[in-house]
Structures are given as structure tokens and as C-alpha cells.
N, C-alpha and C. Protein backbone atom coordinates (compact mmCIF):
# COMPACT_ATOMS: atom_id res chain seq x y z
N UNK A 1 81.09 95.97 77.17
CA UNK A 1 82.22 96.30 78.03
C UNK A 1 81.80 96.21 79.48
N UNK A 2 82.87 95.93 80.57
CA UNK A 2 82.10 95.34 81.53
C UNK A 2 83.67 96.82 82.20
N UNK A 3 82.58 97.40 83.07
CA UNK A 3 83.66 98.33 84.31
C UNK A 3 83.55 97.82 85.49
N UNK A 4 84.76 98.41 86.21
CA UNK A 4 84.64 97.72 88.14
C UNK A 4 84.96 99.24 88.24
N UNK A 5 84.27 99.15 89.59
CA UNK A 5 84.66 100.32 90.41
C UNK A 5 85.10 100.79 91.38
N UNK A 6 85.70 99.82 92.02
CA UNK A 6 86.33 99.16 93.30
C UNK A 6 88.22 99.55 92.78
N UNK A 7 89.22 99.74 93.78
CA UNK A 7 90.35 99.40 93.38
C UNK A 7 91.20 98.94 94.39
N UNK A 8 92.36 98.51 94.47
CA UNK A 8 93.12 98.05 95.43
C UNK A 8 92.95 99.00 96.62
N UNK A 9 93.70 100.25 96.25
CA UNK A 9 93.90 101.55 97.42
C UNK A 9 92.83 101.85 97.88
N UNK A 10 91.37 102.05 97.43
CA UNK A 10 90.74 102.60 98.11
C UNK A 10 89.99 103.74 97.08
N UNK A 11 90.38 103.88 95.92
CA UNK A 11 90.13 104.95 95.18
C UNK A 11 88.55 104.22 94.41
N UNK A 12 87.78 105.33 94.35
CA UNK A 12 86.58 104.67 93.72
C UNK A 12 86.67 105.24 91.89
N UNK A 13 86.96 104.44 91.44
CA UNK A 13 87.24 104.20 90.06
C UNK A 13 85.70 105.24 89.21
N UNK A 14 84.93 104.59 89.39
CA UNK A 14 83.11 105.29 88.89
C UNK A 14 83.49 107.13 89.08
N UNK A 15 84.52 107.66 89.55
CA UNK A 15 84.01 108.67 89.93
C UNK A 15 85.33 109.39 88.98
N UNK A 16 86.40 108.52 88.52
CA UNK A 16 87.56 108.92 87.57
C UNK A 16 87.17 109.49 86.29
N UNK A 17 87.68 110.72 85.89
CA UNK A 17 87.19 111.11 84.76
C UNK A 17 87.40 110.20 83.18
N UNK A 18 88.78 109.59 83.77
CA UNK A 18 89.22 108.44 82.23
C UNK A 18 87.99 107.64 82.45
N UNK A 19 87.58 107.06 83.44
CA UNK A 19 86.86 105.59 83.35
C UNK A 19 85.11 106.59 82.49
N UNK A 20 85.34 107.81 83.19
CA UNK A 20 83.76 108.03 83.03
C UNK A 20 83.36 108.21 81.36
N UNK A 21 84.97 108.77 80.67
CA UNK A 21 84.69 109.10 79.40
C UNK A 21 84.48 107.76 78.65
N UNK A 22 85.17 106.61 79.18
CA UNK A 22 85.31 105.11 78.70
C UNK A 22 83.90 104.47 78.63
N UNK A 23 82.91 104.77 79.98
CA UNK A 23 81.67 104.76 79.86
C UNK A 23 80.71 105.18 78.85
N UNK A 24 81.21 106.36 78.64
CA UNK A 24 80.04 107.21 77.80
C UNK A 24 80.25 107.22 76.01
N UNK A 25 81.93 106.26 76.06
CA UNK A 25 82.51 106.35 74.67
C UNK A 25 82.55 107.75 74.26
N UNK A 26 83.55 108.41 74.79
CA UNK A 26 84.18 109.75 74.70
C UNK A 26 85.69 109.78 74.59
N UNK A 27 86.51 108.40 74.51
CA UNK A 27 88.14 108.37 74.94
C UNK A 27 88.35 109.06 74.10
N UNK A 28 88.25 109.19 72.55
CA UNK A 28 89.00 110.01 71.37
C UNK A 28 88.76 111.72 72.80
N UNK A 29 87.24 111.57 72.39
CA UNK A 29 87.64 113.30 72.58
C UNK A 29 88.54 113.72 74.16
N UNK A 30 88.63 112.34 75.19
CA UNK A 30 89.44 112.76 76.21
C UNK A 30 90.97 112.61 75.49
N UNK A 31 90.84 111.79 75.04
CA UNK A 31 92.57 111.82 74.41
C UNK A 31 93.36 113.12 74.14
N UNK A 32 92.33 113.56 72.97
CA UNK A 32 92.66 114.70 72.21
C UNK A 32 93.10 115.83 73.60
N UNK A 33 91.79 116.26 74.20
CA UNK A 33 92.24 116.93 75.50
C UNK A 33 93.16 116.74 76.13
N UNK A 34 93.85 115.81 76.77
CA UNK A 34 94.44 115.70 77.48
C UNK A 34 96.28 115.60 76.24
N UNK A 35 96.11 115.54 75.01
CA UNK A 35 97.07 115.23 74.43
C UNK A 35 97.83 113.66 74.49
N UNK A 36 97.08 112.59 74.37
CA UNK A 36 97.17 111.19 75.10
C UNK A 36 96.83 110.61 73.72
N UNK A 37 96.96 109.53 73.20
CA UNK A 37 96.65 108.43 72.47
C UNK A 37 95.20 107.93 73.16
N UNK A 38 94.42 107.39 72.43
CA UNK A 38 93.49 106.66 72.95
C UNK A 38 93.79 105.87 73.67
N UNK A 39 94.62 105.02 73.17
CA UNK A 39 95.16 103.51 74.19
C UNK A 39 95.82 104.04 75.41
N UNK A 40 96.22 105.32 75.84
CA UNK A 40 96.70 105.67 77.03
C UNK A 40 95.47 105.64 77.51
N UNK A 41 94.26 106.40 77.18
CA UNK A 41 92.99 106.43 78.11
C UNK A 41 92.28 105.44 78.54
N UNK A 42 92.07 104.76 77.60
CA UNK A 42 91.24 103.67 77.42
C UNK A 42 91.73 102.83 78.85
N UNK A 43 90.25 102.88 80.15
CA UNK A 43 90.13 101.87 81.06
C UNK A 43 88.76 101.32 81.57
N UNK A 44 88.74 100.14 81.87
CA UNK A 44 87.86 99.87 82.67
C UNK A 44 87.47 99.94 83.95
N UNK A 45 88.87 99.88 84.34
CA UNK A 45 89.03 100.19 86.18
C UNK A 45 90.27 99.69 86.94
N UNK A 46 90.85 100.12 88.20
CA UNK A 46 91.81 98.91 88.50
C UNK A 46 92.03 97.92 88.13
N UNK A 47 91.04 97.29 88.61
CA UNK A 47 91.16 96.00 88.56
C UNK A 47 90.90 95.19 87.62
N UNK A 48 90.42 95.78 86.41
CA UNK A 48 90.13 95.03 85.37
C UNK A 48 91.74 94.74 84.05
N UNK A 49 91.71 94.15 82.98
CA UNK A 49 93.06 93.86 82.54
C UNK A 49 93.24 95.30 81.63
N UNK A 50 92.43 96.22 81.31
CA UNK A 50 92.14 97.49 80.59
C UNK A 50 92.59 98.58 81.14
N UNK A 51 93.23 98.93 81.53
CA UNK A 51 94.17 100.41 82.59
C UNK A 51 94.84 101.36 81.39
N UNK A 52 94.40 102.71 81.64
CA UNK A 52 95.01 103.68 81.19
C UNK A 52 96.53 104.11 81.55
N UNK A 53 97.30 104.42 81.01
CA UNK A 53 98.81 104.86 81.44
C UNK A 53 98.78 105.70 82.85
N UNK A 54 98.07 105.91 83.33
CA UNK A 54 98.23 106.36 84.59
C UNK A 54 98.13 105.56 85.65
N UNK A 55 97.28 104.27 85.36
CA UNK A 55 97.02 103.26 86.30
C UNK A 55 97.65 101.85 85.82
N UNK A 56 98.43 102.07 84.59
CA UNK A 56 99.06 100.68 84.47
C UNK A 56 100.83 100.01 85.37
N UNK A 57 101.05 101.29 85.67
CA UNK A 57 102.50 101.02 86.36
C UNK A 57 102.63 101.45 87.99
N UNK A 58 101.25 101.14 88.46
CA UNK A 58 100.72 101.87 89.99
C UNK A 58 101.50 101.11 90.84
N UNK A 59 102.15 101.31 91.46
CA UNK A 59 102.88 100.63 93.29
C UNK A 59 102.12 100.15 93.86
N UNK A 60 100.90 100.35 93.91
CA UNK A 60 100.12 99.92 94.96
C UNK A 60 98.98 98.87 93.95
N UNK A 61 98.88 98.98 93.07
CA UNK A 61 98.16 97.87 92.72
C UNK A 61 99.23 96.36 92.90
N UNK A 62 100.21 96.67 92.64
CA UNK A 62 101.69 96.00 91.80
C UNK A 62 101.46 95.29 93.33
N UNK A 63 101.79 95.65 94.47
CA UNK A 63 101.91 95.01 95.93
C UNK A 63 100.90 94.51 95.59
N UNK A 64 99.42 94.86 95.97
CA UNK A 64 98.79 93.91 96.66
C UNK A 64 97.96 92.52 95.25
N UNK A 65 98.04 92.90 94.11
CA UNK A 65 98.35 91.92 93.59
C UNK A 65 99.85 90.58 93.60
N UNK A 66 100.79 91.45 94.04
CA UNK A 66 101.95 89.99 94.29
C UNK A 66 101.44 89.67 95.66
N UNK A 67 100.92 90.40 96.73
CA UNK A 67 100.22 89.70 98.06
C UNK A 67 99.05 88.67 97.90
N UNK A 68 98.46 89.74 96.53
CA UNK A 68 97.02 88.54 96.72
C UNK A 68 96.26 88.68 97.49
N UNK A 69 95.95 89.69 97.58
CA UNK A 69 94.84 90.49 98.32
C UNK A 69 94.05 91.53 97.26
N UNK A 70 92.97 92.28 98.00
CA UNK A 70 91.99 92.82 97.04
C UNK A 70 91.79 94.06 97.11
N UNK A 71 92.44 94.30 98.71
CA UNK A 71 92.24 95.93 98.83
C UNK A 71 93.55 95.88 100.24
N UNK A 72 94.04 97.25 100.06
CA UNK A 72 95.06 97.16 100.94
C UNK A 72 95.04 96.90 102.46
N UNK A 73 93.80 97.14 102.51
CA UNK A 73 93.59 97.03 103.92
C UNK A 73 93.30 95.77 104.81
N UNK A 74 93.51 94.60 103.55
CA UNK A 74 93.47 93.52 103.97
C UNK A 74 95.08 93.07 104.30
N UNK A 75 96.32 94.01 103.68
CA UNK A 75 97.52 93.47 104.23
C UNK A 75 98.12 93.94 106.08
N UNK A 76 98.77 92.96 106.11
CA UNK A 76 99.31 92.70 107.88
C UNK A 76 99.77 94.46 107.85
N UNK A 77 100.66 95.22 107.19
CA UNK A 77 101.23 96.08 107.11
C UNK A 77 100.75 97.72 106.75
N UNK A 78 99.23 97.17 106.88
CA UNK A 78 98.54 98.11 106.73
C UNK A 78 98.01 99.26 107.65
N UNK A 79 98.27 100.79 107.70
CA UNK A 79 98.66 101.59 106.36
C UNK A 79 100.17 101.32 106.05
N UNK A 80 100.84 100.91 104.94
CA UNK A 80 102.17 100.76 105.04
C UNK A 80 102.40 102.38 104.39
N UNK A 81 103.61 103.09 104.52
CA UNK A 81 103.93 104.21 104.00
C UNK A 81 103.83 104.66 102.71
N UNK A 82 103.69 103.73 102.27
CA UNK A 82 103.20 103.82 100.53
C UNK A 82 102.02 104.19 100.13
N UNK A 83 100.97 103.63 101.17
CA UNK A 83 99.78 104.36 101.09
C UNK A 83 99.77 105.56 101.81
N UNK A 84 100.26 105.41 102.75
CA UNK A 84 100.11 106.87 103.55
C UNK A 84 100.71 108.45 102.31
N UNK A 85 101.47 107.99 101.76
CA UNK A 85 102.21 108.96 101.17
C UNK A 85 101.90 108.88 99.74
N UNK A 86 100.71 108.30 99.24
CA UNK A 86 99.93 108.47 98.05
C UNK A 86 98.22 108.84 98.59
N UNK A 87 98.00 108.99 99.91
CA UNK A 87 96.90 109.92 100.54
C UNK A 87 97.60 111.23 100.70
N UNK A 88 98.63 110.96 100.79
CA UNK A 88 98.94 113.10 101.34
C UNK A 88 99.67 113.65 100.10
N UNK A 89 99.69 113.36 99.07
CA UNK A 89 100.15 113.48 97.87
C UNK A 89 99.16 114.93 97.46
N UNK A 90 99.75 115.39 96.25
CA UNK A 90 99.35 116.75 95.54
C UNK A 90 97.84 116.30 94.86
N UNK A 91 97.63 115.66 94.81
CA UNK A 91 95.90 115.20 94.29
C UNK A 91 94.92 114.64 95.32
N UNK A 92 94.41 115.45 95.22
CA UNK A 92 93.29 115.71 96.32
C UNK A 92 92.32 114.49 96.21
N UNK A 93 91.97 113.54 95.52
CA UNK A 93 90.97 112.25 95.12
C UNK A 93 91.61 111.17 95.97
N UNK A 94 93.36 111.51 96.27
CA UNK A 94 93.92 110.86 96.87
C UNK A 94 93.75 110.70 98.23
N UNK A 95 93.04 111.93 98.76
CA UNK A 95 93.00 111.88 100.37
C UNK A 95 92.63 111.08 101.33
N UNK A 96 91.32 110.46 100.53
CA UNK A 96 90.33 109.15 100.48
C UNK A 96 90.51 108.27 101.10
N UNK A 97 91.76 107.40 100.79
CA UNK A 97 92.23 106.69 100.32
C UNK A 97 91.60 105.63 101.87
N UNK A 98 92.47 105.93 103.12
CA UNK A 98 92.41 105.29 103.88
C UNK A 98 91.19 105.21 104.60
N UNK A 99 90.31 106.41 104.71
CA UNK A 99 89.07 106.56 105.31
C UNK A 99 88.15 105.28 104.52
N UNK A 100 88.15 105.41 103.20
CA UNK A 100 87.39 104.19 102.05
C UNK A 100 88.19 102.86 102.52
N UNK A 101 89.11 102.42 102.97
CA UNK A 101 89.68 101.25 103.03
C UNK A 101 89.16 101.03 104.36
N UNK A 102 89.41 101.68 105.71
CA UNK A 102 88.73 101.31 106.66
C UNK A 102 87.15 101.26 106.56
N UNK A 103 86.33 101.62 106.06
CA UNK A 103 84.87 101.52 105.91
C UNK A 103 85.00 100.39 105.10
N UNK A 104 85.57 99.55 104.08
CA UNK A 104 85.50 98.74 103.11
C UNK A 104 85.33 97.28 104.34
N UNK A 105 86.51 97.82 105.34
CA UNK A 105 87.01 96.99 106.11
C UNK A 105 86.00 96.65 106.97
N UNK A 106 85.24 97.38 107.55
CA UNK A 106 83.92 97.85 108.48
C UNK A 106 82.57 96.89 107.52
N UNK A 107 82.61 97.81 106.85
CA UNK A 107 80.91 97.16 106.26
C UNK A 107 80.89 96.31 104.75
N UNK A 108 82.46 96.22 104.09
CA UNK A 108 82.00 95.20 103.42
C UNK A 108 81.89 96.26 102.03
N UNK A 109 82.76 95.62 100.85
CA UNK A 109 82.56 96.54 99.40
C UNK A 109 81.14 96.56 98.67
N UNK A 110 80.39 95.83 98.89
CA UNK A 110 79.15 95.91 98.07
C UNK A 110 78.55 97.11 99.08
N UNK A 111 78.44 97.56 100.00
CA UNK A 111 78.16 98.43 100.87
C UNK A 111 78.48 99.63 100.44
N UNK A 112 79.91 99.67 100.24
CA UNK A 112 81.01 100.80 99.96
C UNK A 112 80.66 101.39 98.11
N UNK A 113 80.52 100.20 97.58
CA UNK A 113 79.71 100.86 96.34
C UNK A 113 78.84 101.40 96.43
N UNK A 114 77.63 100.94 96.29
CA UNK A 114 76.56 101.69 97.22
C UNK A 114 76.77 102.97 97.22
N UNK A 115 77.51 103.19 98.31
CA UNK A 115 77.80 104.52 99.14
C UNK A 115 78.52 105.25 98.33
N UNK A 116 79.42 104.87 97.59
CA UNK A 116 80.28 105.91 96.36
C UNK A 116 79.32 106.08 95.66
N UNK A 117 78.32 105.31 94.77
CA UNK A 117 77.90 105.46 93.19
C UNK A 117 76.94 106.45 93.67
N UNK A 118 76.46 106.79 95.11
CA UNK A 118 75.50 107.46 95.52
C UNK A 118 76.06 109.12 96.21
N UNK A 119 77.26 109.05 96.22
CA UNK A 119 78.41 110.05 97.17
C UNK A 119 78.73 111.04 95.38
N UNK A 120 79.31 110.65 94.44
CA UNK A 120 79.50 110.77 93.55
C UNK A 120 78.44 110.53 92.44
N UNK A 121 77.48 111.13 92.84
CA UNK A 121 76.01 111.21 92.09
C UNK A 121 75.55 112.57 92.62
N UNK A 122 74.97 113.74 91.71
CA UNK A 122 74.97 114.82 91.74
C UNK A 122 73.25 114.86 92.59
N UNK A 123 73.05 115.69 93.54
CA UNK A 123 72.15 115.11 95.12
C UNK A 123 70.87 115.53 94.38
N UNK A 124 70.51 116.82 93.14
CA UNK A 124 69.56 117.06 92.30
C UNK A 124 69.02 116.37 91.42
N UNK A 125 70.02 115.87 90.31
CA UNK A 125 69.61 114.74 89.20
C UNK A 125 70.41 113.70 89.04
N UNK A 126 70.98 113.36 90.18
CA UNK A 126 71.43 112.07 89.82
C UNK A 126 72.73 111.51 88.68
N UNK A 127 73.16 112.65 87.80
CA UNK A 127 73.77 112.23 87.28
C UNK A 127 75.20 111.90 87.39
N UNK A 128 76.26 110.78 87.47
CA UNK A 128 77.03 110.73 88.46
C UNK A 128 78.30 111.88 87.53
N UNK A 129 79.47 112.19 88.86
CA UNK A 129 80.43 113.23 88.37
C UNK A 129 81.45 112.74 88.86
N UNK A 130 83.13 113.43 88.10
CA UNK A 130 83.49 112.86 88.65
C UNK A 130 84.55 113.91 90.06
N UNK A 131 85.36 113.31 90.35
CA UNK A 131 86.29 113.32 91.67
C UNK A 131 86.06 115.55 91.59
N UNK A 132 86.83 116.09 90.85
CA UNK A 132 86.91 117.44 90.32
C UNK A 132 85.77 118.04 89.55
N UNK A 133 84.79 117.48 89.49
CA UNK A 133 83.19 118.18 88.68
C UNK A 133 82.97 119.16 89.82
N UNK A 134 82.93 120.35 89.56
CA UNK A 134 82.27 121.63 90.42
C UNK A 134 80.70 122.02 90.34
N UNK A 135 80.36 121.75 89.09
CA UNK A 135 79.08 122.07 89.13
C UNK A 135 78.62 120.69 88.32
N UNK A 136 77.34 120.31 88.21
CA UNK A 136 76.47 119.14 87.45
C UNK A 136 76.35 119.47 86.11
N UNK A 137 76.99 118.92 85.09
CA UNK A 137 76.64 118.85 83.22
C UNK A 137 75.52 118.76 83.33
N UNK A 138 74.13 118.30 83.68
CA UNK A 138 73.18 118.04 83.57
C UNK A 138 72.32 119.28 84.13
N UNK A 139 72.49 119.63 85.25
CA UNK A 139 71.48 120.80 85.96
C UNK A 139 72.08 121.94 86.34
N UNK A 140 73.77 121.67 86.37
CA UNK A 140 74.02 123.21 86.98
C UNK A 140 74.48 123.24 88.82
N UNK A 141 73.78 122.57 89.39
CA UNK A 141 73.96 122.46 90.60
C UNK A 141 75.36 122.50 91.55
N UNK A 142 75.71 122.67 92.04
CA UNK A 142 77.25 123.17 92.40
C UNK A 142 77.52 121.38 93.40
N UNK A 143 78.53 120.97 93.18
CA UNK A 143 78.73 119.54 93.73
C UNK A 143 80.05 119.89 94.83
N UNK A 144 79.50 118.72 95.69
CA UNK A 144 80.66 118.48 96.77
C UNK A 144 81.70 117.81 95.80
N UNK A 145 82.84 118.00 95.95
CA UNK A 145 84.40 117.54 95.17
C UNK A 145 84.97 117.06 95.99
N UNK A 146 86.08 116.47 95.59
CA UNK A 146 86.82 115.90 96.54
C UNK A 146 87.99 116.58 97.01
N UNK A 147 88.25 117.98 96.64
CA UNK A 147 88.25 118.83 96.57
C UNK A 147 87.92 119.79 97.96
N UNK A 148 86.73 119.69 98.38
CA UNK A 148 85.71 120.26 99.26
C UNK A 148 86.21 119.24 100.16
N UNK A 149 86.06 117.61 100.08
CA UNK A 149 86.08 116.88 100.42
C UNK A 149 87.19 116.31 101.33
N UNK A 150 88.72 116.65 100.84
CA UNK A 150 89.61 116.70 101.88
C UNK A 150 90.08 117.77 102.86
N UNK A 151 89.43 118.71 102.27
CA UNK A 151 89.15 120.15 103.28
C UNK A 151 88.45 119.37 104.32
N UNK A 152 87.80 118.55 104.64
CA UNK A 152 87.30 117.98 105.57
C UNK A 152 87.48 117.05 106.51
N UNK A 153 88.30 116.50 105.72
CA UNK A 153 89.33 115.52 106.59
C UNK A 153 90.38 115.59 107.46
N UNK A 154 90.74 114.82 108.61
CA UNK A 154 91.33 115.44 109.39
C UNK A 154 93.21 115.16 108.50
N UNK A 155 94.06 115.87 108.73
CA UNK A 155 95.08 115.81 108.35
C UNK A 155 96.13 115.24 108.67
């Protein structure tokens, strides 16, 4: 199975709890949790043809695939209100959104990976978590969230 971790908006996929259980071959037991079918969970990432029901009917993938572009911040209209108003939205992973698209824009996505798989990697053992992990499965260690994370951002 091959994952991406990159997505149109700006959201870093590696750090999603569906993609992470998809990794580790855990979808049954996220299914069950969440009350979902497997085939709702089951993703590889944005951008790949494998999307879970939460990411298969997205607005913002839907645009900048009929644009033909790769990340939003490559359209003329960018931030258009659609993104703006899926950053200030009730989910906090969302806050991201535009700060990651302008840096994408700046230094380039192989950069920007990098910087996520390492941002979303627990700073003790390494093991990566995702968006809402409070403490590390592995050591215990209490993690920056994203969560913590738009508490920080300016508003």
C-alpha cells in the first residue's frame, strides 16, 4: 500500500487518525469505534484514489482538482472563502490550513514534509501521533496538539 501525505488544503494527512490506523492495519478496530464500515475508513490520503467518507465529497479537493492544481495556494483566488471558512471551522487540525499552504508556497512540499513528519512525531521517541494525541502511546510524554497548536495562532 502506498500513502501520501500532502493534501490539496494544506492539511497534513500522516498526522490523521483514519490514515494512521490504515498504516498500522487497525481500520476494523477504527471502524468499530467510530461506528463506520471499514470502507468508510479505509484511506490512503487526499490525494490518493482511496479516501474515507469524510474526505471523499471534500469542496476543496473537488475545486482544485477541476483547476488542476495541487495545493490551493497555487490558485489566482487564493485564500478564496472556502478555505478561509474551513480554517475557522469547529475542528481545530483545521486552523493550519493557510499557515501550511503559505510555507508550501515559500519552501517547496518536500520541505513541508519534512517539517510535518517531524512536527507530528512525539520530540522523546519519535513515534509519530496524530492531530488530537495528548500524550505519546509509546512513552507517555505529553504532546503539542493541534489543539495547543491553534491556541497559538493568530486569529
Amino acid at each position: 500500500m502506498s500513502f501520501r501525505f500532502d493534501s490539496f488544503c494544506g492539511l497534513y494527512c500522516g498526522a490523521c487518525d483514519t490514515l494512521i490506523a490504515n498504516m498500522e492495519n487497525k481500520v476494523n478496530e477504527l471502524a468499530k469505534n467510530l461506528g463506520r464500515t471499514s470502507e468508510d475508513v479505509t484511506c490512503h490520503g487526499c490525494k490518493t484514489t482511496v479516501n474515507s467518507v469524510h474526505c471523499r465529497k471534500c469542496e476543496l479537493k473537488r475545486c482544485a482538482k477541476d483547476r488542476k492544481i495541487e495545493f490551493c495556494c497555487e490558485c489566482p483566488e487564493y485564500p478564496c472563502q472556502r478555505l478561509i471558512d474551513f480554517r475557522h471551522d469547529k475542528y481545530s487540525h483545521h486552523s493550519v490550513v493557510i499557515k501550511n499552504l503559505d510555507f508550501i508556497k515559500k519552501h517547496g512540499v518536500e520541505y513541508w514534509l519534512r517539517e510535518q513528519k517531524s512536527r507530528w512525531s512525539c520530540p522523546e521517541c519519535g513515534l509519530n501521533f496524530s492531530w488530537y494525541s495528548e500524550k505519546c502511546g509509546n512513552c507517555g510524554s505529553k504532546l503539542f496538539n493541534c489543539i495547543d497548536e491553534e491556541a497559538n495562532l493568530e486569529k
